[in-house]
Protein backbone atom coordinates (compact mmCIF):
# COMPACT_ATOMS: atom_id res chain seq x y z
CA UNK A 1 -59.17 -11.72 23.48
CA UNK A 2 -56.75 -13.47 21.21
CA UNK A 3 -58.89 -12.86 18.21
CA UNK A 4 -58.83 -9.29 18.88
CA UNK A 5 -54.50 -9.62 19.45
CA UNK A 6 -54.47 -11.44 16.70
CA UNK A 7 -55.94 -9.34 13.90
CA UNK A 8 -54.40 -6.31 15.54
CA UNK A 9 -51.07 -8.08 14.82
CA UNK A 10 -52.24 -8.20 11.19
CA UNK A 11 -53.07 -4.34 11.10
CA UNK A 12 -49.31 -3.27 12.29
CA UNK A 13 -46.91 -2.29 9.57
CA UNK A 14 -43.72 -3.64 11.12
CA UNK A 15 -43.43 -7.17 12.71
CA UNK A 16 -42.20 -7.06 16.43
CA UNK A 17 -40.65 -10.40 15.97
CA UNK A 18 -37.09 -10.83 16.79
CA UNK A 19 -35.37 -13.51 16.26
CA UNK A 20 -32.11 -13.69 18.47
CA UNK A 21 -28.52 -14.44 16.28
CA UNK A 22 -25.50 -16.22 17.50
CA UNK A 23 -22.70 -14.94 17.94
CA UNK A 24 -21.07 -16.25 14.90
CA UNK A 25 -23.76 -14.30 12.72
CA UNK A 26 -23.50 -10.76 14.15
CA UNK A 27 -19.91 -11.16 13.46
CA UNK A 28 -20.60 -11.54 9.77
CA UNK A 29 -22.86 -8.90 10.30
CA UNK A 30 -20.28 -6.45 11.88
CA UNK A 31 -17.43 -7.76 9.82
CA UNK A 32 -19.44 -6.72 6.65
CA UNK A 33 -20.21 -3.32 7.97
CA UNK A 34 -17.08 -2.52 8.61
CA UNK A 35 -15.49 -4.02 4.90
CA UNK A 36 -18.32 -1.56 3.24
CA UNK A 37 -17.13 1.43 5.50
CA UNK A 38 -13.20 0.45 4.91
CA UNK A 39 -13.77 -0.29 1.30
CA UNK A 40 -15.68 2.91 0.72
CA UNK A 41 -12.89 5.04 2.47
CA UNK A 42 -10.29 3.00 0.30
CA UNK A 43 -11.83 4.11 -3.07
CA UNK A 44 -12.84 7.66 -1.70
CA UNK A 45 -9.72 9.01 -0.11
CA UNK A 46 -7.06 11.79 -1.91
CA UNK A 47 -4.56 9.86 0.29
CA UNK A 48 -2.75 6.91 -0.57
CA UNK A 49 -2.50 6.86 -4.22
CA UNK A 50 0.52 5.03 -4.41
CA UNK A 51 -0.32 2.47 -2.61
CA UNK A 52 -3.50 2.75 -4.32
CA UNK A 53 -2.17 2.30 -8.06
CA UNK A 54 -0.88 -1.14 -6.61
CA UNK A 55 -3.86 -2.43 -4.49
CA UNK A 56 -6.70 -0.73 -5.94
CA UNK A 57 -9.29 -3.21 -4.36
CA UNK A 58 -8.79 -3.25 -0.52
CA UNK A 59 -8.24 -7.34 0.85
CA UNK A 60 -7.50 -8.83 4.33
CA UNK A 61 -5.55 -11.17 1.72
CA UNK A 62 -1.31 -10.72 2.66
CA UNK A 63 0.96 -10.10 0.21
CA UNK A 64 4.71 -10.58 0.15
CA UNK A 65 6.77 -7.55 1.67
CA UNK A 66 9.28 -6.84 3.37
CA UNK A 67 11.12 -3.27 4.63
CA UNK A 68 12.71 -2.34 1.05
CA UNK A 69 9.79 -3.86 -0.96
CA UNK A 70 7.58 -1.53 1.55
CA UNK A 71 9.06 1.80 0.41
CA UNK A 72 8.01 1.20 -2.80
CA UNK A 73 5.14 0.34 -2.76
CA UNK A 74 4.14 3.42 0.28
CA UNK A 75 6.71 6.09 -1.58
CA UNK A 76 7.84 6.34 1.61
CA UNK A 77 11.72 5.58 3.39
CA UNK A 78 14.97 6.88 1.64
CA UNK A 79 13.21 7.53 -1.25
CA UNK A 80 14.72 11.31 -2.14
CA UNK A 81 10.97 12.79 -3.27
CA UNK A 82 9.73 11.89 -0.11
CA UNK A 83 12.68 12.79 1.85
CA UNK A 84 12.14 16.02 0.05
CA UNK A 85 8.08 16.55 0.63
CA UNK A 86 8.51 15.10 4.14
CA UNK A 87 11.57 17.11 5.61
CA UNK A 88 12.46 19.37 3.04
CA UNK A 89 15.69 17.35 2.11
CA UNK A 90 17.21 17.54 -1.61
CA UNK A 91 14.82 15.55 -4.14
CA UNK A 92 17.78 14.19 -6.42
CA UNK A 93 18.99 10.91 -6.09
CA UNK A 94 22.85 10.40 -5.59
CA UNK A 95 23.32 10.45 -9.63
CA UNK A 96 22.21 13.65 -9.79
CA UNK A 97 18.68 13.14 -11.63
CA UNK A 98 15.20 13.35 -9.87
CA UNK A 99 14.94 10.95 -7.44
CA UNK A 100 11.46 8.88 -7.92
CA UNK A 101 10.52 5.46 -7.11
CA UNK A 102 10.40 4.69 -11.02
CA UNK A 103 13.93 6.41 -10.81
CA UNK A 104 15.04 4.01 -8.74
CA UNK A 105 13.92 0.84 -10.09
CA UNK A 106 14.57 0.98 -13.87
CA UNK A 107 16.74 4.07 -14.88
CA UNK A 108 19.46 4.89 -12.15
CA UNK A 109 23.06 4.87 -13.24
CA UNK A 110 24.37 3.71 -9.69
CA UNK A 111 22.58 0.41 -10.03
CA UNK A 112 22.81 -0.34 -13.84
CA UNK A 113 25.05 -3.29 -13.16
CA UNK A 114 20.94 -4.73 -11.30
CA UNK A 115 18.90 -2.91 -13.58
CA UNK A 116 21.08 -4.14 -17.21
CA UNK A 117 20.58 -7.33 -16.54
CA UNK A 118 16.13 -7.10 -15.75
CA UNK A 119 15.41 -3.92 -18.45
CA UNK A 120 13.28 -6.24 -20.70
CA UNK A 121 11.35 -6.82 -17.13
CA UNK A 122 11.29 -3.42 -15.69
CA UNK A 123 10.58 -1.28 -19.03
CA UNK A 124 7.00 -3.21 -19.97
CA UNK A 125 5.63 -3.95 -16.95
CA UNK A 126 4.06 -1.43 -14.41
CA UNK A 127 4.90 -0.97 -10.61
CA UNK A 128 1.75 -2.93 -10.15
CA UNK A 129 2.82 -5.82 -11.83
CA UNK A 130 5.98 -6.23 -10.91
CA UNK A 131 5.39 -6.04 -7.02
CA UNK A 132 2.69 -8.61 -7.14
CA UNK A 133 5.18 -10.81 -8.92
CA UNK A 134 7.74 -12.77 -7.13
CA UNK A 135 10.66 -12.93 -8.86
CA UNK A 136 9.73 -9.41 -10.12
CA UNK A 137 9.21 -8.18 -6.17
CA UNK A 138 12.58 -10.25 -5.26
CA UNK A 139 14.32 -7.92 -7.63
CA UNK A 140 12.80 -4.74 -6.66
CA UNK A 141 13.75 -5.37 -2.70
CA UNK A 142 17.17 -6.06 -3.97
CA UNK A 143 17.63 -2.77 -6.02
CA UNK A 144 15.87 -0.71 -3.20
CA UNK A 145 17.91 -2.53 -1.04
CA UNK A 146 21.73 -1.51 -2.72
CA UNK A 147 19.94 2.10 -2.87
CA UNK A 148 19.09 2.15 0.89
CA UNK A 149 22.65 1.84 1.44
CA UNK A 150 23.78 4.16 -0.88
CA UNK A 151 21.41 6.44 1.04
CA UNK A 152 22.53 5.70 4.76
CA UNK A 153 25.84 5.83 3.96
CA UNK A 154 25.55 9.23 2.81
CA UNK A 155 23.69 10.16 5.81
CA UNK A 156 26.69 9.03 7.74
CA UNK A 157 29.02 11.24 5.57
CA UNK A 158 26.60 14.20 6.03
CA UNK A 159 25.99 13.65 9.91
CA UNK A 160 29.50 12.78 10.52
CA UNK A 161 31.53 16.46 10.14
CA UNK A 162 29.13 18.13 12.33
CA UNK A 163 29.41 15.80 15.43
């Protein structure tokens, strides 16, 4: 009778052997799954491409951030284009000229006396670059930073009559 099981067992395409893992191995086994899955909507979705440009490799790695450093790197906060896209708010920063993240950072007249002092930095490096940077991130926090408060403070001014 075993003969017979035996070479039976030989005939059969799949093996109906199964070995049972621990715990800590279908962990690694989910954990990778679900990497592929997040990677592969990372890479594949329309969504996200700012945010994209700076981390194009998702990472459970952290990075430095904080809530100014955030908005630039999401596009989103008091940033006038998104104020604009979001809830249909003017698009032109408080200088009068478009009002883009790259705006912000390196060209706008209401925080030259920042900006004059880092242009060598800010004109030859790329968003990119200069938030994975420290120093580079310290500075953009502290210009998006004075520019948050030129922002709320004319949301005050705005809100304020019609109270």
């Amino acid at each position: 009778m075993d003969d017979l099981l035996a070479r039976a067992a030989t005939e059969r395409g799949e093996v109906d052997y199964f070995e049972d893992l621990s715990k800590l191995q279908l962990n690694n086994i989910f954990k990778g799954k679900i990497m592929n899955e997040w990677n592969n909507r990372w890479t594949n979705d329309s969504k996200g491409t700012l945010i994209f440009e700076v981390f194009p490799k998702m990472s459970l790695g952290r990075i430095r951030s904080n809530f100014f450093l955030n908005q630039i790197v999401s596009g989103h906060g008091a940033i006038p284009t998104f104020q604009h896209q979001r809830f249909g708010r003017m698009d032109v920063c408080h200088c009068g000229d478009l009002g883009t993240i790259d705006h912000i950072i390196r060209v706008c007249p209401l925080l030259k006396d920042i900006i004059s002092g880092y242009e060598f930095l800010l004109r030859n490096r790329t968003r990119r670059e200069l938030i994975l940077d420290y120093y580079s991130s310290k500075l953009l926090s502290r210009l998006m930073e004075m520019y948050f408060k030129l922002y709320m403070n004319s949301m005050v001014v705005c809100i304020s009559p019609c109270i």
